[in-house]
Protein backbone atom coordinates (compact mmCIF):
# COMPACT_ATOMS: atom_id res chain seq x y z
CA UNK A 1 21.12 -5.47 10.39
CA UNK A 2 21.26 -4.91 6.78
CA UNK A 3 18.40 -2.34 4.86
CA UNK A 4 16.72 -5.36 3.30
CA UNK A 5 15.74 -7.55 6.59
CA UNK A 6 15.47 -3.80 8.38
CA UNK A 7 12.99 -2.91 5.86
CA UNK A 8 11.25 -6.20 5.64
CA UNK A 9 10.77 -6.29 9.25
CA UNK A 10 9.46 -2.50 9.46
CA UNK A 11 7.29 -3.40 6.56
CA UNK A 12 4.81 -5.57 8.51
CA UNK A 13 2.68 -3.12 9.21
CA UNK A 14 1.81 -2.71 5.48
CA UNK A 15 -0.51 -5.91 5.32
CA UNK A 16 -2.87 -3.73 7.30
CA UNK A 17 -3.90 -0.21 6.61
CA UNK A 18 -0.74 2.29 8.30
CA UNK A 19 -1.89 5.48 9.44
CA UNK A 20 0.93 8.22 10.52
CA UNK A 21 -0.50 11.49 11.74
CA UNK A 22 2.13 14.06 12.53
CA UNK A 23 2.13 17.08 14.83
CA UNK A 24 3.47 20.52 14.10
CA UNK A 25 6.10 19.64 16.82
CA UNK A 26 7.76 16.76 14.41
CA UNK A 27 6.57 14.52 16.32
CA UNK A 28 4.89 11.42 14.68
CA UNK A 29 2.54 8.78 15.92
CA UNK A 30 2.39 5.61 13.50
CA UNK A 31 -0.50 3.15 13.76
CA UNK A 32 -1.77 0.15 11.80
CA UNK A 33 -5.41 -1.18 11.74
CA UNK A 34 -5.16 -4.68 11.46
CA UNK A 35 -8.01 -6.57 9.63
CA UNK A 36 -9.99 -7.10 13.58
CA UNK A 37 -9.49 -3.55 14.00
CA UNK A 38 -7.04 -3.70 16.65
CA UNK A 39 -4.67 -0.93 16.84
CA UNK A 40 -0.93 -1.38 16.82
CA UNK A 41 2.26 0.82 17.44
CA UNK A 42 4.61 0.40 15.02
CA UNK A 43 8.25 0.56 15.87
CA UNK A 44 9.47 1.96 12.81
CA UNK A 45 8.12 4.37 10.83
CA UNK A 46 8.39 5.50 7.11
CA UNK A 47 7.85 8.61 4.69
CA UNK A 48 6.54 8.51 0.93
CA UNK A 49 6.52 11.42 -1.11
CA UNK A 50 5.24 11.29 -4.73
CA UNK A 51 8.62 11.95 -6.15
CA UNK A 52 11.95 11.18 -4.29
CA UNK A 53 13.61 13.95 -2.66
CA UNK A 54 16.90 14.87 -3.26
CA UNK A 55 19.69 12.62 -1.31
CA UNK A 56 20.51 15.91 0.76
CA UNK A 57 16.95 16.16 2.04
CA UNK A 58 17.06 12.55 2.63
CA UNK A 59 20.24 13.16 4.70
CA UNK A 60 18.18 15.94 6.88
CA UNK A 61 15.29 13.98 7.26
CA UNK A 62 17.75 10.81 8.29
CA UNK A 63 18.82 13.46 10.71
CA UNK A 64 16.15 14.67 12.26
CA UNK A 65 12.83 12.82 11.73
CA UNK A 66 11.83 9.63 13.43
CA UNK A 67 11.34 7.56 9.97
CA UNK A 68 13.72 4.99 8.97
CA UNK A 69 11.66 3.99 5.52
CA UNK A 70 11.30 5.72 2.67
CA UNK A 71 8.28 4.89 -0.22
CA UNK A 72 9.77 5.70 -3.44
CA UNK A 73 6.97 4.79 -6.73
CA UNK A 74 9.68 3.12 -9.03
CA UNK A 75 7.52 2.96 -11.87
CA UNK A 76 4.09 1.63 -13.46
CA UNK A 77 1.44 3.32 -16.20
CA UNK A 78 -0.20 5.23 -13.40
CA UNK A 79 2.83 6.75 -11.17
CA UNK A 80 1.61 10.15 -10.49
CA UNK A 81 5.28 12.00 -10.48
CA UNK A 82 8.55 12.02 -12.37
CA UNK A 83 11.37 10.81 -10.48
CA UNK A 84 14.51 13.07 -11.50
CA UNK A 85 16.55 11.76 -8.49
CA UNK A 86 15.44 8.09 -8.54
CA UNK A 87 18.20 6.88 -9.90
CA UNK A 88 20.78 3.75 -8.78
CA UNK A 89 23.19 6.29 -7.81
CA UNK A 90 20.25 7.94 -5.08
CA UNK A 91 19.36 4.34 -4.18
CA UNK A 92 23.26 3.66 -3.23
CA UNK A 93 23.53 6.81 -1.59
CA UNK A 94 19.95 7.30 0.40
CA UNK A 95 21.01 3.35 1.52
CA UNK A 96 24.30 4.29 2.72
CA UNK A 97 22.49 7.17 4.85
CA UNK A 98 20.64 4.19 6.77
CA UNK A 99 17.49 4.60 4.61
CA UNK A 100 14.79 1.49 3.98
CA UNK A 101 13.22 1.29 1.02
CA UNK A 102 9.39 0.77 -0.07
CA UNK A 103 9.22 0.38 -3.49
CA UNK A 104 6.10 0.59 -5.22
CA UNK A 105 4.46 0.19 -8.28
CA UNK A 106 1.55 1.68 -9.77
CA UNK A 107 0.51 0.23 -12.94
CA UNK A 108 -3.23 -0.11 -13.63
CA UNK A 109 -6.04 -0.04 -11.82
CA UNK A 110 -9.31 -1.61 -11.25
CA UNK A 111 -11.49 -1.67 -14.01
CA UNK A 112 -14.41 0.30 -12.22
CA UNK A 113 -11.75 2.58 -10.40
CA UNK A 114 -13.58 6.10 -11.03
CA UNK A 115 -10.70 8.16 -12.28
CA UNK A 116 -8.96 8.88 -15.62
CA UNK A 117 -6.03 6.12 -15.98
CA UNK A 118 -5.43 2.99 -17.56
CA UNK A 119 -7.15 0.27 -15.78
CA UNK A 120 -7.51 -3.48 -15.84
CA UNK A 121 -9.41 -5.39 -18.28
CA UNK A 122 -12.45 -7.19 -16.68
CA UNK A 123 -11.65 -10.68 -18.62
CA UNK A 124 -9.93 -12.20 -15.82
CA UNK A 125 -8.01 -14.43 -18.11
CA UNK A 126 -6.83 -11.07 -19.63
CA UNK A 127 -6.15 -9.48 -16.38
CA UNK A 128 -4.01 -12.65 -15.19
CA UNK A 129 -1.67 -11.47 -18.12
CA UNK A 130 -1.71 -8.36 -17.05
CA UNK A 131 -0.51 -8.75 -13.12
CA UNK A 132 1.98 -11.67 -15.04
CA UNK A 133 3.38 -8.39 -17.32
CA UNK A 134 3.34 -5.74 -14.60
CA UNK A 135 5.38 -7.76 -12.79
CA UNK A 136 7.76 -8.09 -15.12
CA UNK A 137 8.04 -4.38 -15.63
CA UNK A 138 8.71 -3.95 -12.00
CA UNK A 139 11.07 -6.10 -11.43
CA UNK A 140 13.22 -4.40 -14.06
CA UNK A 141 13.01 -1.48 -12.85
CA UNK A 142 13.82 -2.54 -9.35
CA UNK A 143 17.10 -4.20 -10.74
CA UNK A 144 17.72 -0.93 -13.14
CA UNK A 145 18.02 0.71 -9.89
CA UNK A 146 19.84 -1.61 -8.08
CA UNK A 147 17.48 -3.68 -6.12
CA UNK A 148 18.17 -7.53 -5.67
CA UNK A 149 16.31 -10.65 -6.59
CA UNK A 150 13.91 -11.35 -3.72
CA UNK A 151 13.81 -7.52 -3.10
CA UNK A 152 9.33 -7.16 -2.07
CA UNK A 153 7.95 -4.36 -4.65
CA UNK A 154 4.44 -3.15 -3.54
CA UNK A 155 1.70 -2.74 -6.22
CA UNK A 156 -0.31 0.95 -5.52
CA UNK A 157 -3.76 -0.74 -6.20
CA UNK A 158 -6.22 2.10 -5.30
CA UNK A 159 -9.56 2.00 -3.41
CA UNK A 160 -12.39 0.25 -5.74
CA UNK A 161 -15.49 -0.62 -5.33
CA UNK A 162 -15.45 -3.85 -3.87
CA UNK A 163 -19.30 -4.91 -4.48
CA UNK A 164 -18.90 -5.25 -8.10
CA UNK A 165 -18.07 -8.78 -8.21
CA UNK A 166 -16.60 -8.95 -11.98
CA UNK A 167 -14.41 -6.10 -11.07
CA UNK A 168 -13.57 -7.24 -7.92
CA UNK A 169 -12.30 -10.77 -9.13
CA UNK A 170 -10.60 -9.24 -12.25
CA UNK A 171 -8.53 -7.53 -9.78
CA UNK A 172 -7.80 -10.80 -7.62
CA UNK A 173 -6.75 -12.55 -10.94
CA UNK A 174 -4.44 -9.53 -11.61
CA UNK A 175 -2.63 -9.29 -7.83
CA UNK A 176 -2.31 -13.24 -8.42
CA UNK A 177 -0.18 -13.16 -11.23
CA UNK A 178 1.19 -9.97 -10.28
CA UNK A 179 2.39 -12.17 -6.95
CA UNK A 180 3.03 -15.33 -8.79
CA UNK A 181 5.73 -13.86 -11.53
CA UNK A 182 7.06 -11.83 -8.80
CA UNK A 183 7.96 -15.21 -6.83
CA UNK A 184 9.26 -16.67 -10.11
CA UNK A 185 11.87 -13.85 -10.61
């Protein structure tokens, strides 16, 4: 099965909240809350670390971890790390080691997020733009590093507060156009 449907597949769990909890023993227990709050065991498991490992830690980890997915943050205004090794070169060769990818995007964020970094605006008009442009961005650098048309890129959109209505639609508007230009490309 090739990385793409693997990943898409292993990915399903993402539409809920994934929890993974891990013992000193290496030994990790992956759950997903789905929206009813049911809990369910996911079959395969993944890792994200703010920046991408080397490809010879990926290798060790292939070798002796139970994860077959790896979160890499290819880009966006509010990506926490650099990414040294994300490259197309470590893309070709963490693939060829049997690695999924999870790539993921973290551009702004809510206007009323609490933290320092560049948000949303609340105009939703304005915000629509700004999924619409985001997108964009993303998808180039998913092809830069040698990700296909049709290849799913995440957006990181952190917790907000939910209650405030105008901020709460302004992000709606934004994950609508960030999903509608996505589908387009």
């Amino acid at each position: 099965m090739n990385w793409l449907v693997r990943t898409a597949l292993g990915l399903a769990a993402l539409l809920s909240v994934v929890l993974v909890a891990a013992d000193l023993s290496g030994k990790a227990t992956v759950g997903a809350v789905s929206p009813a709050g049911y809990t369910v065991i996911s079959k395969q498991a993944g890792i994200d670390t703010c920046a991408a490992p080397t490809s010879s830690a990926m290798a060790n980890w292939w070798a002796f971890s139970p994860y077959y997915d790896v979160g890499i943050y290819i880009g966006g205004v509010n990506r926490g790390c650099n990414q040294p090794n994300l490259t197309s070169s470590w893309v070709s060769t963490v693939h060829e080691q049997g690695w999924g990818f999870v790539p993921t995007w973290v551009g702004p964020q809510a206007p009323c997020w609490p933290y320092a970094g560049t948000k949303l605006s609340y105009d939703q008009n304005t915000a629509a733009l700004q999924g619409i442009n985001e997108a964009n961005q993303a998808a180039n650098a998913g092809a830069s590093l040698g990700f296909t048309t049709g290849t799913i890129i995440y957006y990181d959109m952190e917790a907000y507060d939910t209650n405030n209505t105008p901020c709460r639609r302004a992000v709606d508007v934004f994950i609508r156009g960030w999903n509608y230009r996505l589908h387009q490309l």
